[in-house]
C-alpha atoms as a PDB file:
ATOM      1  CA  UNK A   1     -39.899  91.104  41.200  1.00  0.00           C
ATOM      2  CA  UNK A   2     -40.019  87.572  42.109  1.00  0.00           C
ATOM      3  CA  UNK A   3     -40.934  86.431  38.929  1.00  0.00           C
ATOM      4  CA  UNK A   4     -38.090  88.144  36.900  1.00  0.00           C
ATOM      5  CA  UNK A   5     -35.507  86.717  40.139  1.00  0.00           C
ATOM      6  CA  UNK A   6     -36.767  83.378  38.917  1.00  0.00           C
ATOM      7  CA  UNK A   7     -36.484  84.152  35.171  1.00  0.00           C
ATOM      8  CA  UNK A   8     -32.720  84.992  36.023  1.00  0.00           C
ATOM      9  CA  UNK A   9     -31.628  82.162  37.683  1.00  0.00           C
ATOM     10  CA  UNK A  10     -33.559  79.163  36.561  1.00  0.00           C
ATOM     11  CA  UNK A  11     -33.963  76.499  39.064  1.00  0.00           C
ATOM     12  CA  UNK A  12     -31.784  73.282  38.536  1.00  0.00           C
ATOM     13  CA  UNK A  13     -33.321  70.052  38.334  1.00  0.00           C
ATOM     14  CA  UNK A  14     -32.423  67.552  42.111  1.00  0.00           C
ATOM     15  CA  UNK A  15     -29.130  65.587  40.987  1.00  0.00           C
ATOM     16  CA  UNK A  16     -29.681  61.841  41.174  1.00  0.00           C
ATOM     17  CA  UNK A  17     -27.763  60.526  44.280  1.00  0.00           C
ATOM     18  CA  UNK A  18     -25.082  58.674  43.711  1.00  0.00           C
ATOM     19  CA  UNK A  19     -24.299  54.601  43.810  1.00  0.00           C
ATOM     20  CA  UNK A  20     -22.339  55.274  47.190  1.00  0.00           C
ATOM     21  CA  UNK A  21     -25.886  57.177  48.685  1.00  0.00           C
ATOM     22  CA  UNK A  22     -28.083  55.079  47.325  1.00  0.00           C
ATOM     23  CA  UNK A  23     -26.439  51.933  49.490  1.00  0.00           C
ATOM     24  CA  UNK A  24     -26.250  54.305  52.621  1.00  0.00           C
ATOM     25  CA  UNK A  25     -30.182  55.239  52.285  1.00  0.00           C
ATOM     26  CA  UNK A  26     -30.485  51.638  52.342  1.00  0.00           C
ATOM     27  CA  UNK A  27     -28.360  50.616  55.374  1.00  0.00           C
ATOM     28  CA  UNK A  28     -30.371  53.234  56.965  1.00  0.00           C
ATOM     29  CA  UNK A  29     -33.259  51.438  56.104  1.00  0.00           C
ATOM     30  CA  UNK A  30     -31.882  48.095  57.690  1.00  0.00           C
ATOM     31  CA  UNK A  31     -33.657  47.312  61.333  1.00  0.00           C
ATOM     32  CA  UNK A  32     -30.833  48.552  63.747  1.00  0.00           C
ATOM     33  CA  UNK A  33     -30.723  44.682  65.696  1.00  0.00           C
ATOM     34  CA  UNK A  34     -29.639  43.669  62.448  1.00  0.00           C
ATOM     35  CA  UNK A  35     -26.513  45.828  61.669  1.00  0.00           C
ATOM     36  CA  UNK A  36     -24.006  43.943  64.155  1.00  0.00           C
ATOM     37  CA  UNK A  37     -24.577  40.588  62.587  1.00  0.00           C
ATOM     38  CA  UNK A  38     -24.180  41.936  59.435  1.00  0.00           C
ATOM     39  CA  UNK A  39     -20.965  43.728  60.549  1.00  0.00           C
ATOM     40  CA  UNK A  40     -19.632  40.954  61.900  1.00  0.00           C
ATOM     41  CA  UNK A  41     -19.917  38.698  58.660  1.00  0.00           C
ATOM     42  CA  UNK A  42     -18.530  41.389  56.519  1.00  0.00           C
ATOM     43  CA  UNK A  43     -15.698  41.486  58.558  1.00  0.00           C
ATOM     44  CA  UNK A  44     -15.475  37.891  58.533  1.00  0.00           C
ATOM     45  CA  UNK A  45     -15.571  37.486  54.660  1.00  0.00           C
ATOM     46  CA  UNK A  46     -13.131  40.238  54.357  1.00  0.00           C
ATOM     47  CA  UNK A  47     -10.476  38.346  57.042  1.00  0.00           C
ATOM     48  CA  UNK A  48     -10.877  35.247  54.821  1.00  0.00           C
ATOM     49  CA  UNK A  49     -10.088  37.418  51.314  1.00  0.00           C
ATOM     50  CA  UNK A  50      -7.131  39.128  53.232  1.00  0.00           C
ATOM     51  CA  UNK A  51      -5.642  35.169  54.481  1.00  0.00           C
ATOM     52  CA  UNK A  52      -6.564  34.085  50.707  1.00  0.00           C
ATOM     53  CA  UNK A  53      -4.482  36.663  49.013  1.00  0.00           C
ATOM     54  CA  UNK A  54      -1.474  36.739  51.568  1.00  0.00           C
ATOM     55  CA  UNK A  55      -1.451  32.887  51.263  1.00  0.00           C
ATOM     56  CA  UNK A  56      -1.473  33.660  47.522  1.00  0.00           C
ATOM     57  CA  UNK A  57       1.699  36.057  47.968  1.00  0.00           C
ATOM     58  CA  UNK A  58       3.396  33.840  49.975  1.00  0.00           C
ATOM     59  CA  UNK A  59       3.400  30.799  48.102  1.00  0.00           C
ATOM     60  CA  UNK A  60       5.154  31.793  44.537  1.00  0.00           C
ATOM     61  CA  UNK A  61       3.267  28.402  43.156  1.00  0.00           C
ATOM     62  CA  UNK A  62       0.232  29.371  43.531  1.00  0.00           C
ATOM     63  CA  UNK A  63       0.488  32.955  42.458  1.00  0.00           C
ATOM     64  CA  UNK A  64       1.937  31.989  39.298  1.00  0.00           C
ATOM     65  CA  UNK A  65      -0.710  29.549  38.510  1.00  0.00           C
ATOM     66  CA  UNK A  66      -3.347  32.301  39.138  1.00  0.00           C
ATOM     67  CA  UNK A  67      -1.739  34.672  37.256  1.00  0.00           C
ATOM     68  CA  UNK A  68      -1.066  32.328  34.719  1.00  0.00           C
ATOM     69  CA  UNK A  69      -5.118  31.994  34.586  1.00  0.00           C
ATOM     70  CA  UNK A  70      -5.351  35.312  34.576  1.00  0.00           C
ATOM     71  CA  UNK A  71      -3.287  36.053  31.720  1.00  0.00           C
ATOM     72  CA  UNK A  72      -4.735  33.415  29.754  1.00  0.00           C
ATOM     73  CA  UNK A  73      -8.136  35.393  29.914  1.00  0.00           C
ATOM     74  CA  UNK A  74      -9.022  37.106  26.992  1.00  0.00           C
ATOM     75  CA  UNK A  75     -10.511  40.661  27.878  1.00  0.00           C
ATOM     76  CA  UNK A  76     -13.835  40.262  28.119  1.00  0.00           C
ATOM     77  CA  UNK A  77     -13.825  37.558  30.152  1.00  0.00           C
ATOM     78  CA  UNK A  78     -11.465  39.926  32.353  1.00  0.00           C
ATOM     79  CA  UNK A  79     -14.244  42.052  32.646  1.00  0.00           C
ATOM     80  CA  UNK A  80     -16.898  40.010  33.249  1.00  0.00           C
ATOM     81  CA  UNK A  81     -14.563  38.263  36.127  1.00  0.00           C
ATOM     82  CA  UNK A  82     -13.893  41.975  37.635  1.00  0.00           C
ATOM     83  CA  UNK A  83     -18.255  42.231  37.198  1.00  0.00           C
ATOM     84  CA  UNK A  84     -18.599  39.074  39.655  1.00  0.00           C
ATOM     85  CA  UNK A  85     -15.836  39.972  41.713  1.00  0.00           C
ATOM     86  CA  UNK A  86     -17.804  43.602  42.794  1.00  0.00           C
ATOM     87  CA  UNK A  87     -21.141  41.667  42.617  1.00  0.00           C
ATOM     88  CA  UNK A  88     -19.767  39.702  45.513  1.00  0.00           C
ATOM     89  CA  UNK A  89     -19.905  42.701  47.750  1.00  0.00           C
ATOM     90  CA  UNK A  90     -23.980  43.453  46.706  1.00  0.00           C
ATOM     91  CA  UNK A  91     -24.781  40.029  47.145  1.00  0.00           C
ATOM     92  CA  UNK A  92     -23.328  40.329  50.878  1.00  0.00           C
ATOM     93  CA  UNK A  93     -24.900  43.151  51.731  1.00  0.00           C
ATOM     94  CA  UNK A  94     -28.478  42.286  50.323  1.00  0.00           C
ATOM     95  CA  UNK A  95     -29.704  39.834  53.166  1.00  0.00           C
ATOM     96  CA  UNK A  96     -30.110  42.717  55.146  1.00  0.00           C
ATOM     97  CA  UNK A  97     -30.745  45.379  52.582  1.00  0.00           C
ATOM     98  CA  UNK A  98     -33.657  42.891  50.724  1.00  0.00           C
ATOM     99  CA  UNK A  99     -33.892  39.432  52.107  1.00  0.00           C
ATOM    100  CA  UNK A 100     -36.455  38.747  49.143  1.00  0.00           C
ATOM    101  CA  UNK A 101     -33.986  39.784  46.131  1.00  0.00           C
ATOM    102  CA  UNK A 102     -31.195  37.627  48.082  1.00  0.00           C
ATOM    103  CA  UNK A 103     -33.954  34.696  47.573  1.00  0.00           C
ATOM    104  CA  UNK A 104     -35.448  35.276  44.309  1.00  0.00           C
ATOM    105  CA  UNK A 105     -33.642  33.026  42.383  1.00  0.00           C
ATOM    106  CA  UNK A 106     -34.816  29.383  43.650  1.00  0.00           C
ATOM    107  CA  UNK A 107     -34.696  29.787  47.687  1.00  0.00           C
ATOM    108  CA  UNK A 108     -31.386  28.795  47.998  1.00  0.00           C
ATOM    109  CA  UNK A 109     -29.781  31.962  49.834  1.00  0.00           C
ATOM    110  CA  UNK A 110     -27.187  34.017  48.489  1.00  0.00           C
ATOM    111  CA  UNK A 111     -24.351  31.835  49.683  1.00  0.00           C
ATOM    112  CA  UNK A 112     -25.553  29.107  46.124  1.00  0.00           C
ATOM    113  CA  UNK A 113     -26.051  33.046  43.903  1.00  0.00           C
ATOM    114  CA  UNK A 114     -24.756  31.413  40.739  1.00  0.00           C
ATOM    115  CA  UNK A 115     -22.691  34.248  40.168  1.00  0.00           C
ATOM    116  CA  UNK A 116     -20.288  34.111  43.631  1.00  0.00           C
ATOM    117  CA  UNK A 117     -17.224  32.988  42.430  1.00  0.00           C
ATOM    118  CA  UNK A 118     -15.319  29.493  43.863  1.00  0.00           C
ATOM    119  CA  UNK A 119     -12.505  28.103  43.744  1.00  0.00           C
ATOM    120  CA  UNK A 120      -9.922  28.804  41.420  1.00  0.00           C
ATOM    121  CA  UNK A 121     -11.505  31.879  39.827  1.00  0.00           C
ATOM    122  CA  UNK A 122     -11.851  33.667  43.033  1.00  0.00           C
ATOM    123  CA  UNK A 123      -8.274  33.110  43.368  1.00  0.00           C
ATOM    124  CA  UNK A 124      -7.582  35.490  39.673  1.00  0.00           C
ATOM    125  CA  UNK A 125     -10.666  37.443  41.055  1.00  0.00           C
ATOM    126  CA  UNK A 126      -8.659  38.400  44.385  1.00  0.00           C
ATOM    127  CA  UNK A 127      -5.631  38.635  41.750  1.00  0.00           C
ATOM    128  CA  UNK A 128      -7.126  41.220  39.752  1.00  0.00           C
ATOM    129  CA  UNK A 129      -8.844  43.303  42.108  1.00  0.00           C
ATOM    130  CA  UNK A 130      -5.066  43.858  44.465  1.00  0.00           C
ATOM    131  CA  UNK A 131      -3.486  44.410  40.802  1.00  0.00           C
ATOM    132  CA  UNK A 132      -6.701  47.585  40.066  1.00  0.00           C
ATOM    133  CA  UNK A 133      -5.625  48.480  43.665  1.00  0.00           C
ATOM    134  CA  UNK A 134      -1.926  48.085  43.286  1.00  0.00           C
ATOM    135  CA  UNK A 135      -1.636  50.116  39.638  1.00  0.00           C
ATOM    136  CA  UNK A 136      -0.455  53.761  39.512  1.00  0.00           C
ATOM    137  CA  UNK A 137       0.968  55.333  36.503  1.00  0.00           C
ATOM    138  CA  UNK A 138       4.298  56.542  38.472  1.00  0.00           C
ATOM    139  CA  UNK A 139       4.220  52.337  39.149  1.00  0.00           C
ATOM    140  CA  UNK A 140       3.543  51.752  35.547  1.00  0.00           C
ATOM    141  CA  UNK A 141       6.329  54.521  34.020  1.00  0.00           C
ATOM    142  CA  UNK A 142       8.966  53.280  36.652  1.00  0.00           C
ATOM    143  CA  UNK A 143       8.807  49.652  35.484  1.00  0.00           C
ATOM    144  CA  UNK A 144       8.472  50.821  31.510  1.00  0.00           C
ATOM    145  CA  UNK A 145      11.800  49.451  31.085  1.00  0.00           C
ATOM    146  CA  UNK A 146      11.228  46.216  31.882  1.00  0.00           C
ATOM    147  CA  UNK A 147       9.462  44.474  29.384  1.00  0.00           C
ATOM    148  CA  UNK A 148       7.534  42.271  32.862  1.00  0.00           C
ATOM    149  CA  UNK A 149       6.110  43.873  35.738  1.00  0.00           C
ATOM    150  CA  UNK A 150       6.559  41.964  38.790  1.00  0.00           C
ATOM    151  CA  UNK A 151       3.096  42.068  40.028  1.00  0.00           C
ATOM    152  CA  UNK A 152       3.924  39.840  43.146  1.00  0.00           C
ATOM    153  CA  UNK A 153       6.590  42.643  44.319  1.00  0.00           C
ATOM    154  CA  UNK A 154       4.000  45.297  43.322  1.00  0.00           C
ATOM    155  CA  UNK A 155       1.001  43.708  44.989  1.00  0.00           C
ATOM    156  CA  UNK A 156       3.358  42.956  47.960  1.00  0.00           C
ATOM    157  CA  UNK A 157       4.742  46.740  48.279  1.00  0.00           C
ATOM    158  CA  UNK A 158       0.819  48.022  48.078  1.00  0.00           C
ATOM    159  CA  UNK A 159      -0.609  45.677  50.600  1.00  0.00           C
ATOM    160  CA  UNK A 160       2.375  46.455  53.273  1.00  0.00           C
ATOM    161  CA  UNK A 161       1.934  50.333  52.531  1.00  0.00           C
ATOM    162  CA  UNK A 162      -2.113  50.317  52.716  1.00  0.00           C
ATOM    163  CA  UNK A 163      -1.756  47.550  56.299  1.00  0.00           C
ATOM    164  CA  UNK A 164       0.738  50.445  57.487  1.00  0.00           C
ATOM    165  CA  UNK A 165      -1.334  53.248  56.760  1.00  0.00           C
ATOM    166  CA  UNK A 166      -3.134  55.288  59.370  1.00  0.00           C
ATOM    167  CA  UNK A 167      -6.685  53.934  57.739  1.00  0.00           C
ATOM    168  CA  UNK A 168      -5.090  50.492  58.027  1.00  0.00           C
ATOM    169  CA  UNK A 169      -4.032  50.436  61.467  1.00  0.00           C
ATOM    170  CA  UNK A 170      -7.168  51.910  62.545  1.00  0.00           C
ATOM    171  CA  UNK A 171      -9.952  50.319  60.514  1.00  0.00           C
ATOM    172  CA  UNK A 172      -8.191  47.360  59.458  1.00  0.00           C
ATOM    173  CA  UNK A 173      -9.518  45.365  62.529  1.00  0.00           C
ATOM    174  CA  UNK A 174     -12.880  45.701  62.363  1.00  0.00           C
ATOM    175  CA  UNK A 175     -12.969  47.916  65.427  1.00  0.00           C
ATOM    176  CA  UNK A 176     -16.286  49.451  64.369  1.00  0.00           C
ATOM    177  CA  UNK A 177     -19.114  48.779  62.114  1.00  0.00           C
ATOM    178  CA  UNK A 178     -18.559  50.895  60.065  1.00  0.00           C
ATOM    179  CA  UNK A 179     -15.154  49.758  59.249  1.00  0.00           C
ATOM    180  CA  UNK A 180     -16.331  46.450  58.402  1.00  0.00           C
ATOM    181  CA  UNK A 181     -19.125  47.683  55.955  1.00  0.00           C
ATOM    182  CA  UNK A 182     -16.827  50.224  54.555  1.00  0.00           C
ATOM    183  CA  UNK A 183     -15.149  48.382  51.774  1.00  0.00           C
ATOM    184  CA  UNK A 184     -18.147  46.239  50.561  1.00  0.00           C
ATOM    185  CA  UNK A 185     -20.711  49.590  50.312  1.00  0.00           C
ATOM    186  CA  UNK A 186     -17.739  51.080  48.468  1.00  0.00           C
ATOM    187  CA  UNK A 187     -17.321  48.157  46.083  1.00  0.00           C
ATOM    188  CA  UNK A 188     -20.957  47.570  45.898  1.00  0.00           C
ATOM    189  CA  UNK A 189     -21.198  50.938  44.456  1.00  0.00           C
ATOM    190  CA  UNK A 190     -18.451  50.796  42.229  1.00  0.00           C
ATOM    191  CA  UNK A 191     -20.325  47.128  40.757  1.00  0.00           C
ATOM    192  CA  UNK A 192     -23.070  49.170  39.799  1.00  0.00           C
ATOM    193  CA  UNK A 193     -21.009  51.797  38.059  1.00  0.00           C
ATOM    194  CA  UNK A 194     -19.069  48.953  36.356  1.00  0.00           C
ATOM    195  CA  UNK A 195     -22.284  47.275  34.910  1.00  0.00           C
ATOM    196  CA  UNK A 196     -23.232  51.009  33.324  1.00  0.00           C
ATOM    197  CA  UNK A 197     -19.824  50.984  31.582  1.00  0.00           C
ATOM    198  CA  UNK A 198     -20.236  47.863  30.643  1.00  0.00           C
ATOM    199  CA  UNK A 199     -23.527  48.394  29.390  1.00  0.00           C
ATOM    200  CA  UNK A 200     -23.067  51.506  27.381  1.00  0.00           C
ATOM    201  CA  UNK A 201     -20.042  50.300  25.965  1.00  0.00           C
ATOM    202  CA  UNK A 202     -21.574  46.920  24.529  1.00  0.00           C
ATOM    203  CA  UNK A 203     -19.498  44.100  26.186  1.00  0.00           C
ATOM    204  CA  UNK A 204     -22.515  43.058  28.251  1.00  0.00           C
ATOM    205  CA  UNK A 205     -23.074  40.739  25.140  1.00  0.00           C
ATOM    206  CA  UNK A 206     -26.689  41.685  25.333  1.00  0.00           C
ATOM    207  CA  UNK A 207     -28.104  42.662  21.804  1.00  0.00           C
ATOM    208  CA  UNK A 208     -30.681  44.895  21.430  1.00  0.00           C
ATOM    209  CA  UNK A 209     -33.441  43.406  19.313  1.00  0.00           C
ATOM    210  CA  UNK A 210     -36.316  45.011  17.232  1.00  0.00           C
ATOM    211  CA  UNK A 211     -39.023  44.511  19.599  1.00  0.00           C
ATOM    212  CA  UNK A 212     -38.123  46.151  22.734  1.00  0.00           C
ATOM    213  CA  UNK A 213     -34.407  44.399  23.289  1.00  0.00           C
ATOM    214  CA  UNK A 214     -33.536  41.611  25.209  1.00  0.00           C
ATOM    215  CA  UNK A 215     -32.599  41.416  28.563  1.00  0.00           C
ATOM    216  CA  UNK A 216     -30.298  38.897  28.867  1.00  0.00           C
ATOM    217  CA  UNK A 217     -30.983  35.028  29.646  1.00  0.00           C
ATOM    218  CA  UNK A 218     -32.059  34.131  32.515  1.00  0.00           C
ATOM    219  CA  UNK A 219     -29.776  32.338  35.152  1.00  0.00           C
ATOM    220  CA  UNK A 220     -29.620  28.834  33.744  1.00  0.00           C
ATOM    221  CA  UNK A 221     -29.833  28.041  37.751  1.00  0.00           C
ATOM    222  CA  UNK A 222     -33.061  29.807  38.263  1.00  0.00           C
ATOM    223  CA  UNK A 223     -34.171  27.474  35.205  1.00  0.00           C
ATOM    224  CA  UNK A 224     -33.649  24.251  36.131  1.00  0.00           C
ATOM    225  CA  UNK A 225     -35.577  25.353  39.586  1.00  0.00           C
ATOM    226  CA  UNK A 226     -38.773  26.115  37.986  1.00  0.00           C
ATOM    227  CA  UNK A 227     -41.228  23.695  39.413  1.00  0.00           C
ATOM    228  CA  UNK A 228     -43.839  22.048  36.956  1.00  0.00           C
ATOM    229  CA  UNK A 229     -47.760  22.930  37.698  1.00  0.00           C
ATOM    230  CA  UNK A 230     -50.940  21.588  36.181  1.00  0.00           C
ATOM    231  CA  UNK A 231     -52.674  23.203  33.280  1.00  0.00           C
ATOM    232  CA  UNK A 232     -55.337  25.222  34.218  1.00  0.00           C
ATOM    233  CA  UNK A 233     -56.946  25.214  30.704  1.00  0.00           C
ATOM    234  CA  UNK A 234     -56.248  28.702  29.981  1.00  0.00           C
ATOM    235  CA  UNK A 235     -54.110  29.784  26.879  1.00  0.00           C
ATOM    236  CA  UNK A 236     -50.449  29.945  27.480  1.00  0.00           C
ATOM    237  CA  UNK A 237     -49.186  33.762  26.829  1.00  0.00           C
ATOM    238  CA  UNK A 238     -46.592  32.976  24.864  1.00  0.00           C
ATOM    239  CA  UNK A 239     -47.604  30.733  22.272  1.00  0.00           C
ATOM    240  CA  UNK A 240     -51.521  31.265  22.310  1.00  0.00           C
ATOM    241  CA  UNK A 241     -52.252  27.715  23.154  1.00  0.00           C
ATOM    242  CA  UNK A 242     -54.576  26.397  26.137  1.00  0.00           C
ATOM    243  CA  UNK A 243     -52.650  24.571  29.087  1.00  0.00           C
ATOM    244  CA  UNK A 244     -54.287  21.379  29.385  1.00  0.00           C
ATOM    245  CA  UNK A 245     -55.300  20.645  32.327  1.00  0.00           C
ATOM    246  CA  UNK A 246     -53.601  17.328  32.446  1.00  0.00           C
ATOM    247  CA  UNK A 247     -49.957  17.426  35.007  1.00  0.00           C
ATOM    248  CA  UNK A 248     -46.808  19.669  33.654  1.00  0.00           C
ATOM    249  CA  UNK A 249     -44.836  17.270  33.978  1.00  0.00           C
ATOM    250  CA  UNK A 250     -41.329  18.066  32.236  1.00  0.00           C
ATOM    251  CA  UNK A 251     -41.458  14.645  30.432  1.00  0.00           C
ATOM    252  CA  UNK A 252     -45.393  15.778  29.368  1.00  0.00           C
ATOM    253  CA  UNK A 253     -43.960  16.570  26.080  1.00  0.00           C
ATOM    254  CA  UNK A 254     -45.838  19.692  24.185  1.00  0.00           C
ATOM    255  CA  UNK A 255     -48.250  19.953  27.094  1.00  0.00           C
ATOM    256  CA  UNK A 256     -45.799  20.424  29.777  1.00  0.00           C
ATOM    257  CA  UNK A 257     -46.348  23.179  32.289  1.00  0.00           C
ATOM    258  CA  UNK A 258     -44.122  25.342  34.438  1.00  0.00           C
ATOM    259  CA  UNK A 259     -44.523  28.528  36.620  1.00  0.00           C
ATOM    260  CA  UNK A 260     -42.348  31.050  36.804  1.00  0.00           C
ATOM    261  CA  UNK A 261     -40.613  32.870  39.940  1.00  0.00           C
ATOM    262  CA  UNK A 262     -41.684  34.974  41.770  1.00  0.00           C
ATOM    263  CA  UNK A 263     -44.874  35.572  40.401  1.00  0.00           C
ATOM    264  CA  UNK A 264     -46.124  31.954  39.240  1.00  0.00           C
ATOM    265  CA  UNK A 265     -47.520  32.909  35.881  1.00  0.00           C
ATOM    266  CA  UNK A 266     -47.841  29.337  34.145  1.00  0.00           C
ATOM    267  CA  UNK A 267     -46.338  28.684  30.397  1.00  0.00           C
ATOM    268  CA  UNK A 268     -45.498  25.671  28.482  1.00  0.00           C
ATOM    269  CA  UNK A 269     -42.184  24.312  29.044  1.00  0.00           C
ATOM    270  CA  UNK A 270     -40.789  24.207  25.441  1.00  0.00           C
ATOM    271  CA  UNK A 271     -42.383  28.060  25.197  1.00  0.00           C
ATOM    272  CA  UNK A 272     -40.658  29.213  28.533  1.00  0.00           C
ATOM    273  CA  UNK A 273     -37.562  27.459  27.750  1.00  0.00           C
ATOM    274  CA  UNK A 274     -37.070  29.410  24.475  1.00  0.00           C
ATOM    275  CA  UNK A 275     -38.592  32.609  26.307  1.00  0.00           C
ATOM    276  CA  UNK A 276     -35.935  32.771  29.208  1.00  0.00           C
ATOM    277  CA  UNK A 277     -33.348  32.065  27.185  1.00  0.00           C
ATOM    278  CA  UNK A 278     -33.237  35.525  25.396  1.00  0.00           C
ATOM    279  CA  UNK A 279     -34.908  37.416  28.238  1.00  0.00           C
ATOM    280  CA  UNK A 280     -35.058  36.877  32.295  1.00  0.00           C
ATOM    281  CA  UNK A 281     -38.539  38.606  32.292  1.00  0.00           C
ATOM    282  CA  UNK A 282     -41.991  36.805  33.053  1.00  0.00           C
ATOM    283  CA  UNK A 283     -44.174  37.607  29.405  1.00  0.00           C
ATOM    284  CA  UNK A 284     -47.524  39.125  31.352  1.00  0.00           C
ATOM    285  CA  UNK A 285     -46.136  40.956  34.211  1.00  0.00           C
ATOM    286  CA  UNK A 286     -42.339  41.379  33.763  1.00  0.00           C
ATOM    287  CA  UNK A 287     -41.614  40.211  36.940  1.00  0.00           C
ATOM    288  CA  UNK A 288     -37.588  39.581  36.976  1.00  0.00           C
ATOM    289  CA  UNK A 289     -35.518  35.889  37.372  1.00  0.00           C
ATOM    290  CA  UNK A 290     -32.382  36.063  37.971  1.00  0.00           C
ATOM    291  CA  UNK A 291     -30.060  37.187  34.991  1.00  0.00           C
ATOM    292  CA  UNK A 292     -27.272  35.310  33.941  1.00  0.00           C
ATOM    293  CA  UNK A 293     -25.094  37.763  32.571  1.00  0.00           C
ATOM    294  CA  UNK A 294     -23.173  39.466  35.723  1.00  0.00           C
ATOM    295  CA  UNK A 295     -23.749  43.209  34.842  1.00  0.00           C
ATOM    296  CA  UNK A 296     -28.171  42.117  33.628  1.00  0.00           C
ATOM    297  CA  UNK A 297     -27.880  40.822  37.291  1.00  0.00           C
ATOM    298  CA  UNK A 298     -26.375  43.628  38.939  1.00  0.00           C
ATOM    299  CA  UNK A 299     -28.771  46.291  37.409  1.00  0.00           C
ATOM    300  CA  UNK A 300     -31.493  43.733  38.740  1.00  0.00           C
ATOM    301  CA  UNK A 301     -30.592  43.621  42.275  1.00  0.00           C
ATOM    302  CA  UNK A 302     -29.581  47.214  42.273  1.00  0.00           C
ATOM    303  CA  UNK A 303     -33.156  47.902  41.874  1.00  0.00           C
ATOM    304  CA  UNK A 304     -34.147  46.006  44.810  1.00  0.00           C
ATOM    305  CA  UNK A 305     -31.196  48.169  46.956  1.00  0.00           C
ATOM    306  CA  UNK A 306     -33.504  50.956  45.190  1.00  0.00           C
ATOM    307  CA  UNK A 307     -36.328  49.991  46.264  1.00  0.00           C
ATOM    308  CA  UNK A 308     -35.153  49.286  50.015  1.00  0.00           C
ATOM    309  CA  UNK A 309     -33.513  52.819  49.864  1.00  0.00           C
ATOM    310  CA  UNK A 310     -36.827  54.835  48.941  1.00  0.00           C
ATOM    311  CA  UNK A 311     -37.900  52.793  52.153  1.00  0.00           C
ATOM    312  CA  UNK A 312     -40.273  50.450  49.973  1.00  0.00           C
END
């Protein structure tokens, strides 16, 4: 009897959690002393993003020069600006969710991640993201007749309506943790659903090759930090040829030596160079640099928030 009930109805395979899960598993995994400071920046970063774009609305000169920027962006480069702009929000929450991924990439901290954006493209960033927020197809067939959408009124209507809102007067102040970790988990998960459409639709501008595919360059950053390291007379992976034993110097010419981060395998410079500039894997153990494509670097780190999640 029991076998036919399970010849009827055929178990179903555990759905994969989702990107919005996957983050909360991790904050779960966070050491409780640490959530409040964490909170608190969050909040912090966010008041400074909500002062940059009012300043932005309230002084027409600078609007129109980012928008100008903006427009001037072909649409790739769109994309890849909307990629860094949601990577922002990972890269925030990762000191507490994996203090070593936050670090990988040359010890600097995430505040130097070569990917946070600066001044002015966080100013079209900020642009960008309140016009995705502020875009509605009733919006869009109401202003069909005009052949220019005001995107200042537009952006200005949806910022007063969403600051008015009951959410808005009652999260908008950080009263609570939670509200200050809302919006980054939320667009931390939607980065790592952006880099999968990305992906699968080919704008990453990462070919696949015959052997295996490439993974994208490695973060020119992460790079120029290698350090050099003696030769320790053992044959280089890459090119088959012993590592003198002589100093890796840079200037060493053919016998220069470097290690790789994080897990110090040693190659010849002019070999590594060439190496990381197709793939940001180490050649013996794959270990992972940082990437220097946005959406190679966001499926990077969002294996660390993985890992962190399955409470490794």
């Amino acid at each position: 009897m029991e076998a036919s009930h399970s010849h009827g109805h055929q178990s179903q395979p555990p759905s994969a959690p989702s990107s919005s899960e996957t983050l909360m598993a991790a904050l779960l995994n966070v050491p409780a002393s640490q959530l409040p400071s964490l909170a608190r920046a969050l909040a912090a970063d966010s008041r400074r993003l909500r002062c940059r774009l009012a300043f932005l609305l309230l002084s027409p000169p600078h609007f129109a020069r980012a928008l100008a920027r903006l427009r001037s962006m072909p649409l790739h480069a769109k994309a890849a600006l909307l990629g860094r702009a949601l990577l922002r929000s990972l890269l925030l929450l990762l000191p507490a969710l994996c203090p070593a991924a936050a670090d990988a990439h040359g010890g600097g901290g995430w505040r130097h991640h070569h990917l946070l954006l600066r001044q002015p493209e966080l100013d079209a960033a900020l642009l960008l993201l309140a016009m995705c927020d502020a875009y509605s197809p009733a919006a869009a067939s109401a202003s069909s007749a005009s052949p220019v959408v005001d995107w200042r009124a537009v952006i200005v209507d949806d910022v007063v309506s969403t600051t008015l809102s009951v959410s808005g007067l009652g999260l908008g102040g950080g009263a609570t943790p939670w509200a200050a970790l809302a919006p980054h988990v939320d667009a931390a998960a939607k980065c790592r659903r952006f880099a999968d459409v990305v992906a699968s639709s080919g704008a990453a501008g990462v070919a696949a090759e015959k052997d295996g595919g490439a993974s994208g360059a490695a973060a020119h950053a992460a790079v120029l930090a290698l350090p050099d390291a003696p030769g320790d007379g053992s044959p280089c992976a890459i090119c088959r040829e012993v590592m003198t034993l002589a100093s890796g110097l840079r200037g060493a010419g053919a016998g220069g030596v470097c290690a790789l981060r994080p897990c110090g395998h040693r190659f010849h410079w002019r070999c590594a160079l060439r190496w990381l500039a197709r793939r940001n894997t180490c050649p013996c153990c794959r270990a992972e640099l940082p990437a220097q494509d946005a959406a190679v670097e966001t499926r990077r780190l969002w294996r660390a928030v993985e890992k962190v999640a399955r409470g490794g």
